[in-house]
C-alpha atoms as a PDB file:
ATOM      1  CA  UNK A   1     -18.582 -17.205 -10.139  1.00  0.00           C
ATOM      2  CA  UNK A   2     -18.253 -13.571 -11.136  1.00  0.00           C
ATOM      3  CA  UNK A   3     -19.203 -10.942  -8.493  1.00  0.00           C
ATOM      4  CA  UNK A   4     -21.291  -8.121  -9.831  1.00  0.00           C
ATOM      5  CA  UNK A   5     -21.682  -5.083  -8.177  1.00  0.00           C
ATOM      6  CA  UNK A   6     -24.938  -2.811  -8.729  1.00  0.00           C
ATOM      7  CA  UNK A   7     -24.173   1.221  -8.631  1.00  0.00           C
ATOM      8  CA  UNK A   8     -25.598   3.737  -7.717  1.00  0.00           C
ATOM      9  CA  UNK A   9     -29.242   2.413  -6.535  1.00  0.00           C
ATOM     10  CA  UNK A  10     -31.604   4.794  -4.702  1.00  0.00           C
ATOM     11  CA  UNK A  11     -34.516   3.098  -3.642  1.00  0.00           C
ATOM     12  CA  UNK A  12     -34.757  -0.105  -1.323  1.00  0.00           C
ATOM     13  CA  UNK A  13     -36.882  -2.195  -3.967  1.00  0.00           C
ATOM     14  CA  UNK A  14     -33.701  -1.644  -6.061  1.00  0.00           C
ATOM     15  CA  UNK A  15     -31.659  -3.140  -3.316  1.00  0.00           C
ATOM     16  CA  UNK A  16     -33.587  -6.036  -2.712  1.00  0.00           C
ATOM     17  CA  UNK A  17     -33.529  -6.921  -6.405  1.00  0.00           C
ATOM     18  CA  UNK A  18     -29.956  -6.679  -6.523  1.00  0.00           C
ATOM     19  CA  UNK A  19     -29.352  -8.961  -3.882  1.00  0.00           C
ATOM     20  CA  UNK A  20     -31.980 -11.239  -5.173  1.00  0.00           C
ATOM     21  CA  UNK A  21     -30.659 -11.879  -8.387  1.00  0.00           C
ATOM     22  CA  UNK A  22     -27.120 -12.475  -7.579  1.00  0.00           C
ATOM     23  CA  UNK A  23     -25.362  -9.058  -7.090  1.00  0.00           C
ATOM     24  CA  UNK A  24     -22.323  -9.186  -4.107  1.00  0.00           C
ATOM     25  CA  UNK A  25     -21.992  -5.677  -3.805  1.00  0.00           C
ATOM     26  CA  UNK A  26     -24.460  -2.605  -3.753  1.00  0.00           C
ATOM     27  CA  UNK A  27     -22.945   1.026  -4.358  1.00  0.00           C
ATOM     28  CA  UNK A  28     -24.650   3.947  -3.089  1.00  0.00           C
ATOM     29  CA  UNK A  29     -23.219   7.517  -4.402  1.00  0.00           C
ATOM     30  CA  UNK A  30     -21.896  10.427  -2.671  1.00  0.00           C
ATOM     31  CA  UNK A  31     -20.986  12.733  -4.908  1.00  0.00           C
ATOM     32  CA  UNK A  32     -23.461  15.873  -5.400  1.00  0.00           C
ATOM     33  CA  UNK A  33     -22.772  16.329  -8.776  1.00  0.00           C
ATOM     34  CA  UNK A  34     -23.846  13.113  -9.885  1.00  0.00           C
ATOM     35  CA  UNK A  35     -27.451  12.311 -10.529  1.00  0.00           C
ATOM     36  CA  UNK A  36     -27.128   9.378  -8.559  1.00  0.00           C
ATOM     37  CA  UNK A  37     -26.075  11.113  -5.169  1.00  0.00           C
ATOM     38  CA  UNK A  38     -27.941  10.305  -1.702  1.00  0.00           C
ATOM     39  CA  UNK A  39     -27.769  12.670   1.172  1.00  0.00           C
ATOM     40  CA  UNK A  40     -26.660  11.063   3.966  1.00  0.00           C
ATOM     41  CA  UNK A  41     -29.828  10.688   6.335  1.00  0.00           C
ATOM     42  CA  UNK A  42     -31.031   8.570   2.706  1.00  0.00           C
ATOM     43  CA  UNK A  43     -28.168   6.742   2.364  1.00  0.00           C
ATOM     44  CA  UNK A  44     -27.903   5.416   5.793  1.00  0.00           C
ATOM     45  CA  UNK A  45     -31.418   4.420   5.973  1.00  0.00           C
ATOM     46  CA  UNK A  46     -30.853   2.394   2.165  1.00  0.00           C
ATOM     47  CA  UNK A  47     -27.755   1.052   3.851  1.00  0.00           C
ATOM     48  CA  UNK A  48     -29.955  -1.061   6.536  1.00  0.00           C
ATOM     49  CA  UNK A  49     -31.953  -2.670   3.849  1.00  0.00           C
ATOM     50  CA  UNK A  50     -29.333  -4.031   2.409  1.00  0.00           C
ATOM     51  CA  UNK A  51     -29.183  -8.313   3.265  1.00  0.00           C
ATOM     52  CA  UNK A  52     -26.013 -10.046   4.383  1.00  0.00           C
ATOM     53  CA  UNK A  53     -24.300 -11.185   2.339  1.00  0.00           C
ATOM     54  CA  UNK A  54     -23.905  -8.687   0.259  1.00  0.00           C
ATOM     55  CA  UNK A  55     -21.821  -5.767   0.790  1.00  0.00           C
ATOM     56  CA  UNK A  56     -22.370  -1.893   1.134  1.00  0.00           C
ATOM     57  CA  UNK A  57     -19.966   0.262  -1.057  1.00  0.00           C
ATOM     58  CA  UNK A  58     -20.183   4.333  -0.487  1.00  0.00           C
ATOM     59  CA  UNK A  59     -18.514   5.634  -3.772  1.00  0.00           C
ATOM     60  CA  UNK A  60     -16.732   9.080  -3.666  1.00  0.00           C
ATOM     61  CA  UNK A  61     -14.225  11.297  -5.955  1.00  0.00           C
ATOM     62  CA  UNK A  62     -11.155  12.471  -3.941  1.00  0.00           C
ATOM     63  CA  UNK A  63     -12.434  12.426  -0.602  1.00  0.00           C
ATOM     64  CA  UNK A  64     -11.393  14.545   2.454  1.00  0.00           C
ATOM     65  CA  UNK A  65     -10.835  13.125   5.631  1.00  0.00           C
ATOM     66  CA  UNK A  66     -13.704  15.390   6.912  1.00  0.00           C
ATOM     67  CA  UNK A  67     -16.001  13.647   4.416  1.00  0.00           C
ATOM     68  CA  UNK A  68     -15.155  10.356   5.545  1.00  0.00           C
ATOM     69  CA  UNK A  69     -16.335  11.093   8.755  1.00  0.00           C
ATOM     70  CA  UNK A  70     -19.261  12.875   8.335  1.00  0.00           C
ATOM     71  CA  UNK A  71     -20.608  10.132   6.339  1.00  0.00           C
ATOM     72  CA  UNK A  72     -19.435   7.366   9.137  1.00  0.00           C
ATOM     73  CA  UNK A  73     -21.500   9.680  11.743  1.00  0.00           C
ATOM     74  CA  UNK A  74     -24.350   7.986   9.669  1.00  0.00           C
ATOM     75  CA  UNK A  75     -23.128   4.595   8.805  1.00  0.00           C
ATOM     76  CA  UNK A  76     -20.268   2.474   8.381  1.00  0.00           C
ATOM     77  CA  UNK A  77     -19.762   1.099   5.220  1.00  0.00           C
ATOM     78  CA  UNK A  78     -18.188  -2.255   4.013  1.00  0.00           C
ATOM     79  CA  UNK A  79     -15.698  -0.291   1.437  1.00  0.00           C
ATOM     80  CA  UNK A  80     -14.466   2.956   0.252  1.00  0.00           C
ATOM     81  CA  UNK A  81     -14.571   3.363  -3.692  1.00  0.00           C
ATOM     82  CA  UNK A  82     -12.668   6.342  -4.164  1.00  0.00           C
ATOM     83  CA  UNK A  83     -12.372   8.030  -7.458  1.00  0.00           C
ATOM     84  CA  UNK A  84      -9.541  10.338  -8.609  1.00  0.00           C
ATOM     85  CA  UNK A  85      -6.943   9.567  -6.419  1.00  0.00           C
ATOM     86  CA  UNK A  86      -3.334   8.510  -7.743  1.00  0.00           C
ATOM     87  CA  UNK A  87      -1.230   8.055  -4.987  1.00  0.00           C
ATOM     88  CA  UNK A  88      -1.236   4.653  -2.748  1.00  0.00           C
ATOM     89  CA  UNK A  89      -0.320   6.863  -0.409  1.00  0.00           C
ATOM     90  CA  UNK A  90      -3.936   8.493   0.122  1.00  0.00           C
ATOM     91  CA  UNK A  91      -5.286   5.034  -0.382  1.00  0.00           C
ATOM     92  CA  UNK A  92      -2.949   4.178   2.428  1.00  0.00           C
ATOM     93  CA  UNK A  93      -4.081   6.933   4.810  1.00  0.00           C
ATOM     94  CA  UNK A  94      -8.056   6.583   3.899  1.00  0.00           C
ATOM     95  CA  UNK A  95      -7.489   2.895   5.240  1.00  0.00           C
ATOM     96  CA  UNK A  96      -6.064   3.705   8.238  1.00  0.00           C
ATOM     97  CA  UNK A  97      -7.835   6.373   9.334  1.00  0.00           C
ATOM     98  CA  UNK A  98     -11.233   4.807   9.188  1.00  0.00           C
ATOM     99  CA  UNK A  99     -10.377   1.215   9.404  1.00  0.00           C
ATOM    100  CA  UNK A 100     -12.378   0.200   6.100  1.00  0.00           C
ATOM    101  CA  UNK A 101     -11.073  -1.251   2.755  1.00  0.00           C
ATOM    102  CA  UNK A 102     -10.675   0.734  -0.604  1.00  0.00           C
ATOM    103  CA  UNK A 103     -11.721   0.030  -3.910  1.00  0.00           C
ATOM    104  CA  UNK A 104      -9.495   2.567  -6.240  1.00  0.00           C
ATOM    105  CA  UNK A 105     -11.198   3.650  -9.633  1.00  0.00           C
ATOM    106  CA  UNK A 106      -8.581   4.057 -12.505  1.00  0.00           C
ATOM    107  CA  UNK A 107      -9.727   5.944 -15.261  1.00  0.00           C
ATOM    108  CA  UNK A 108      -8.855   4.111 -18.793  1.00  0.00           C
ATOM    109  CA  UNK A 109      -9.333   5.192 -22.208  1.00  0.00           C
ATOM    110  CA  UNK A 110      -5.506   4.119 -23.923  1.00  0.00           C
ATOM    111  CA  UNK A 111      -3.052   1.688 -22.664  1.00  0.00           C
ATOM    112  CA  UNK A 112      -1.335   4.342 -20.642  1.00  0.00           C
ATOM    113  CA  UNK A 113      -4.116   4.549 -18.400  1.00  0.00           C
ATOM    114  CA  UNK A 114      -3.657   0.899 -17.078  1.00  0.00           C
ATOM    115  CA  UNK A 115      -0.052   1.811 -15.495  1.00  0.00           C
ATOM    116  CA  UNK A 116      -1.486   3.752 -12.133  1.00  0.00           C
ATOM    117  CA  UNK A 117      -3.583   0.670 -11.375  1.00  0.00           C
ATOM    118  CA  UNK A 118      -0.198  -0.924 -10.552  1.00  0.00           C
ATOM    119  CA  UNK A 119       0.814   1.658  -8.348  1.00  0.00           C
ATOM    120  CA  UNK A 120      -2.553   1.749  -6.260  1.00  0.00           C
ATOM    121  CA  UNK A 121      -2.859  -2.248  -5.784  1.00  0.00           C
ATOM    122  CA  UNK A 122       0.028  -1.577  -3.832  1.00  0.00           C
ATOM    123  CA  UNK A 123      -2.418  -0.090  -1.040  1.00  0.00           C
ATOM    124  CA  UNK A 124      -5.958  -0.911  -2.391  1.00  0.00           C
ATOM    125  CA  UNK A 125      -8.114  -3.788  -1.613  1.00  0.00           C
ATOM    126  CA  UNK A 126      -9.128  -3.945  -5.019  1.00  0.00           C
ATOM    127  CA  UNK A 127      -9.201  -2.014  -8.767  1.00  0.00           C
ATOM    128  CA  UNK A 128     -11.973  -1.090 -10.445  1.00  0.00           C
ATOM    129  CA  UNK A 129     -11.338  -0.110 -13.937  1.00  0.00           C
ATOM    130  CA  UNK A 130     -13.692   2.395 -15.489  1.00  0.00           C
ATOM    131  CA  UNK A 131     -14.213   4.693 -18.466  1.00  0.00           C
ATOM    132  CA  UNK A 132     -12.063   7.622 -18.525  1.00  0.00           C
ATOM    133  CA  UNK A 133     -14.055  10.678 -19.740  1.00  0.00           C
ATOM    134  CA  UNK A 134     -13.399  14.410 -19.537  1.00  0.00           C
ATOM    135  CA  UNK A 135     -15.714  15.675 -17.212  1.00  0.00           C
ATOM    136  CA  UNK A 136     -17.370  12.228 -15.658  1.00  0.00           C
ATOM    137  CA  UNK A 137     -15.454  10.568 -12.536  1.00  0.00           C
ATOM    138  CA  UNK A 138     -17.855   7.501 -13.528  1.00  0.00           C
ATOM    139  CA  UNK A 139     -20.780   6.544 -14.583  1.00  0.00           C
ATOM    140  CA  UNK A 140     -20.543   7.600 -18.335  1.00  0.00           C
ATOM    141  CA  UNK A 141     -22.434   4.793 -19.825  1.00  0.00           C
ATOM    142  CA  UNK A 142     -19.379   4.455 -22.404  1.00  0.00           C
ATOM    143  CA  UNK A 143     -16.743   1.092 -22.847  1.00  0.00           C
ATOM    144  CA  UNK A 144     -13.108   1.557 -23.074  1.00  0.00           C
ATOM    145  CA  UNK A 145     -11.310  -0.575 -25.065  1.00  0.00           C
ATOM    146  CA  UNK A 146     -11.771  -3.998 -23.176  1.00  0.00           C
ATOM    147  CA  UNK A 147      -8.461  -5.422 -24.712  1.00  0.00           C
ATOM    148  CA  UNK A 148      -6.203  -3.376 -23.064  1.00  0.00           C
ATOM    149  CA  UNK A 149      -7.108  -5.901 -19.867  1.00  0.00           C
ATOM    150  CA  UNK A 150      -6.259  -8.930 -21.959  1.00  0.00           C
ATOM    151  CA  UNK A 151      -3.656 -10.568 -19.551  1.00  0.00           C
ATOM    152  CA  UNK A 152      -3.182  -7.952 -17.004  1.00  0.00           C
ATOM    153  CA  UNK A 153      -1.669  -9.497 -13.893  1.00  0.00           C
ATOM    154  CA  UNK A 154      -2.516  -7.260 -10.706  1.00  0.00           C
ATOM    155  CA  UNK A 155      -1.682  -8.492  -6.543  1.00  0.00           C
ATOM    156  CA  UNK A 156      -5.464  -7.628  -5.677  1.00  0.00           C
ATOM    157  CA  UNK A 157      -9.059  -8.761  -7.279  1.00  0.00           C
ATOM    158  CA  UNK A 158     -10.337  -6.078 -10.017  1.00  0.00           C
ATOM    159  CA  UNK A 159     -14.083  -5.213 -10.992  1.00  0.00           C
ATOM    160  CA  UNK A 160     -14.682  -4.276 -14.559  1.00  0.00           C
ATOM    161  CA  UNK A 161     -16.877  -1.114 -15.299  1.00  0.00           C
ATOM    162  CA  UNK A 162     -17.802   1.132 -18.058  1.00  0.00           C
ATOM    163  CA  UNK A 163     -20.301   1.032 -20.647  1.00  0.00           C
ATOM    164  CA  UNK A 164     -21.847  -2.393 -19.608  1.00  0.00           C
ATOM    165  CA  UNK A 165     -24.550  -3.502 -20.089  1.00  0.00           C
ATOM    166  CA  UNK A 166     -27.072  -6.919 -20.448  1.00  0.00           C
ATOM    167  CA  UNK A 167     -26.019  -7.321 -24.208  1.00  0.00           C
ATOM    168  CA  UNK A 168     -22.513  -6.779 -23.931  1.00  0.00           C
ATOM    169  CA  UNK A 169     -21.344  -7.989 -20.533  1.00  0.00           C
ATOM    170  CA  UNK A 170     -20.716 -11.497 -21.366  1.00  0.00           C
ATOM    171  CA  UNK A 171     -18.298 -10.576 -24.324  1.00  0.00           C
ATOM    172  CA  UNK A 172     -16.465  -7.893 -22.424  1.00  0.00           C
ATOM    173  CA  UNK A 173     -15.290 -10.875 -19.192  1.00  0.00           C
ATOM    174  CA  UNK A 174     -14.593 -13.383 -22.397  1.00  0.00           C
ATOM    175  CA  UNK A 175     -12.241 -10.286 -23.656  1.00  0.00           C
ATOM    176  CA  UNK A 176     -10.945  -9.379 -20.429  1.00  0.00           C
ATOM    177  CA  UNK A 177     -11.108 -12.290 -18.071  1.00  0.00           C
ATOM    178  CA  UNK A 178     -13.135 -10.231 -15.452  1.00  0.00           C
ATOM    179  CA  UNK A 179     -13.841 -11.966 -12.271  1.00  0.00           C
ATOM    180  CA  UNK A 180     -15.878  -8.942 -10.987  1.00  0.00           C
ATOM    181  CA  UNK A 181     -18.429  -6.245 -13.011  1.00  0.00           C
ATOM    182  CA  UNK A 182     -19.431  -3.159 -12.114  1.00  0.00           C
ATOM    183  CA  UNK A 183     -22.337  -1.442 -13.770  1.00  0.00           C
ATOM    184  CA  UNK A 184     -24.489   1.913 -13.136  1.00  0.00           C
ATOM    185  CA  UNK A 185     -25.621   3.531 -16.342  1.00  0.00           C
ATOM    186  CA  UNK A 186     -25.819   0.108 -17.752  1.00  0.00           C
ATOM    187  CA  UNK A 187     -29.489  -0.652 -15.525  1.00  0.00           C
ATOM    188  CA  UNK A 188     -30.874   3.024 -15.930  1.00  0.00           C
ATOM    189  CA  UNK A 189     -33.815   3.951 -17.865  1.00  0.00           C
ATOM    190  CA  UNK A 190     -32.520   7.620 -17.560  1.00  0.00           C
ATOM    191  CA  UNK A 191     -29.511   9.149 -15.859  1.00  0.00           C
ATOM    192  CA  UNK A 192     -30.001   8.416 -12.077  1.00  0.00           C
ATOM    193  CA  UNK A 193     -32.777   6.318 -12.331  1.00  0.00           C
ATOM    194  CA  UNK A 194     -32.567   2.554 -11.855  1.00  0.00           C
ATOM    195  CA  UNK A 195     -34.501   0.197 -13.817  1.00  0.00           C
ATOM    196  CA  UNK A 196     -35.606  -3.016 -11.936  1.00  0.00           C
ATOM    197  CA  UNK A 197     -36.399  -4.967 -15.676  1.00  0.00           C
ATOM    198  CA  UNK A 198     -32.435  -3.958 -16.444  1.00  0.00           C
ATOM    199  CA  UNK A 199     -30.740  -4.810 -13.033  1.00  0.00           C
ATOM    200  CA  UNK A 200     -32.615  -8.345 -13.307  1.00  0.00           C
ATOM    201  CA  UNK A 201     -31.102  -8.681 -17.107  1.00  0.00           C
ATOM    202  CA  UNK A 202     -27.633  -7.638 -16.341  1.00  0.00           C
ATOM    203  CA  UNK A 203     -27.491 -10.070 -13.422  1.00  0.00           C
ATOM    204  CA  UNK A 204     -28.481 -12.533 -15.161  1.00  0.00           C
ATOM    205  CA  UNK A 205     -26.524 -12.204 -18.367  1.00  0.00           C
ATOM    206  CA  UNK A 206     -23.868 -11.769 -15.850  1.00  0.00           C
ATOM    207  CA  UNK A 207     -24.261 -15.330 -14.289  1.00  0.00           C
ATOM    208  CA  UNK A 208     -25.662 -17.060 -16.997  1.00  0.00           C
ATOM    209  CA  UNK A 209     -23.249 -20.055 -17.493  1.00  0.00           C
ATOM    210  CA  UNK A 210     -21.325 -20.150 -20.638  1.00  0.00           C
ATOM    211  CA  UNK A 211     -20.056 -22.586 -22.957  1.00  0.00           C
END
């Protein structure tokens, strides 16, 4: 089965959707640039709503220790997903010093891009591969070149992101083998805000079966 995960949802009924239709993972932004961020007291209180099985994923860009613990005076998260970080090292220390396991974002738009993933599955839990664009950490709503995944042989599971979307999510895990999908922008009827017709569609494009 492929594990999805649903980004960046704000409001409980999102949540619950999610989960009902087949999504593992739920991602809830802290990042105050991004039209999907959630103060803290919000994001906590979304956090609780969210049904076992399925896991609670704070995403971040480069964060500071301090962060990290502000936001685990509030709650404690399943995993990190840390965005603009290149050394295993920091992956390494984030781990340790809050006991939770890291999802590293590598930013792809040429073959180039793939190498750091290498380097951070050395300390990450898993990859996530996402659209590199100048001024966006993630979240653009635009596909990188899905081929440049054909074959790629990492130590730790990988999750598939950028520019997907109902249409084009079954051909992108035929291209790339994908065991794991990550989509934001992809279920939005507008920057920031979710739409519960699109999360149903991707999920279910998503784990449709195919020939």
């Amino acid at each position: 089965m492929i594990l999805i995960k649903n980004c960046g949802l704000k409001r409980a009924q999102e949540i619950a959707l999610a989960a009902a239709t087949g999504a593992s993972f739920v991602g809830l932004v802290y990042h105050p640039s991004s039209p999907r961020h959630l103060e803290l007291p919000v994001m906590a209180a979304l956090a609780a709503t969210i049904p076992p099985p399925v896991k609670s994923v704070v995403v971040l860009v480069n964060p500071s220790d301090a962060t990290l613990d502000v936001i685990l005076k509030h709650f404690r998260p399943d995993y990190w997903q840390v965005h603009g970080i290149t050394d295993a090292a920091r992956i390494t220390a984030i781990k340790e010093h809050t006991g939770i396991p890291v999802i590293a974002g590598v930013s792809v738009k040429t073959s180039e891009d793939i190498l750091p993933a290498h380097h951070l599955a050395t300390a990450a839990d898993s990859i996530l591969f996402d659209t590199r664009h100048d001024t966006l950490a993630g979240g653009s709503g635009e596909a990188f070149d899905w081929s440049l995944l054909t074959g790629i042989n990492l130590p730790v599971p990988w999750f598939l992101a950028g520019g997907l979307t109902a249409e084009n999510v079954a051909r992108a895990i035929g291209i790339t083998g994908a065991k794991a999908v990550d989509v934001s922008s992809g279920i939005e009827a507008r920057p920031g805000e979710k739409s519960l017709e699109k999360i149903a569609a991707f999920n279910k494009a998503v784990l449709e079966p195919r020939a």
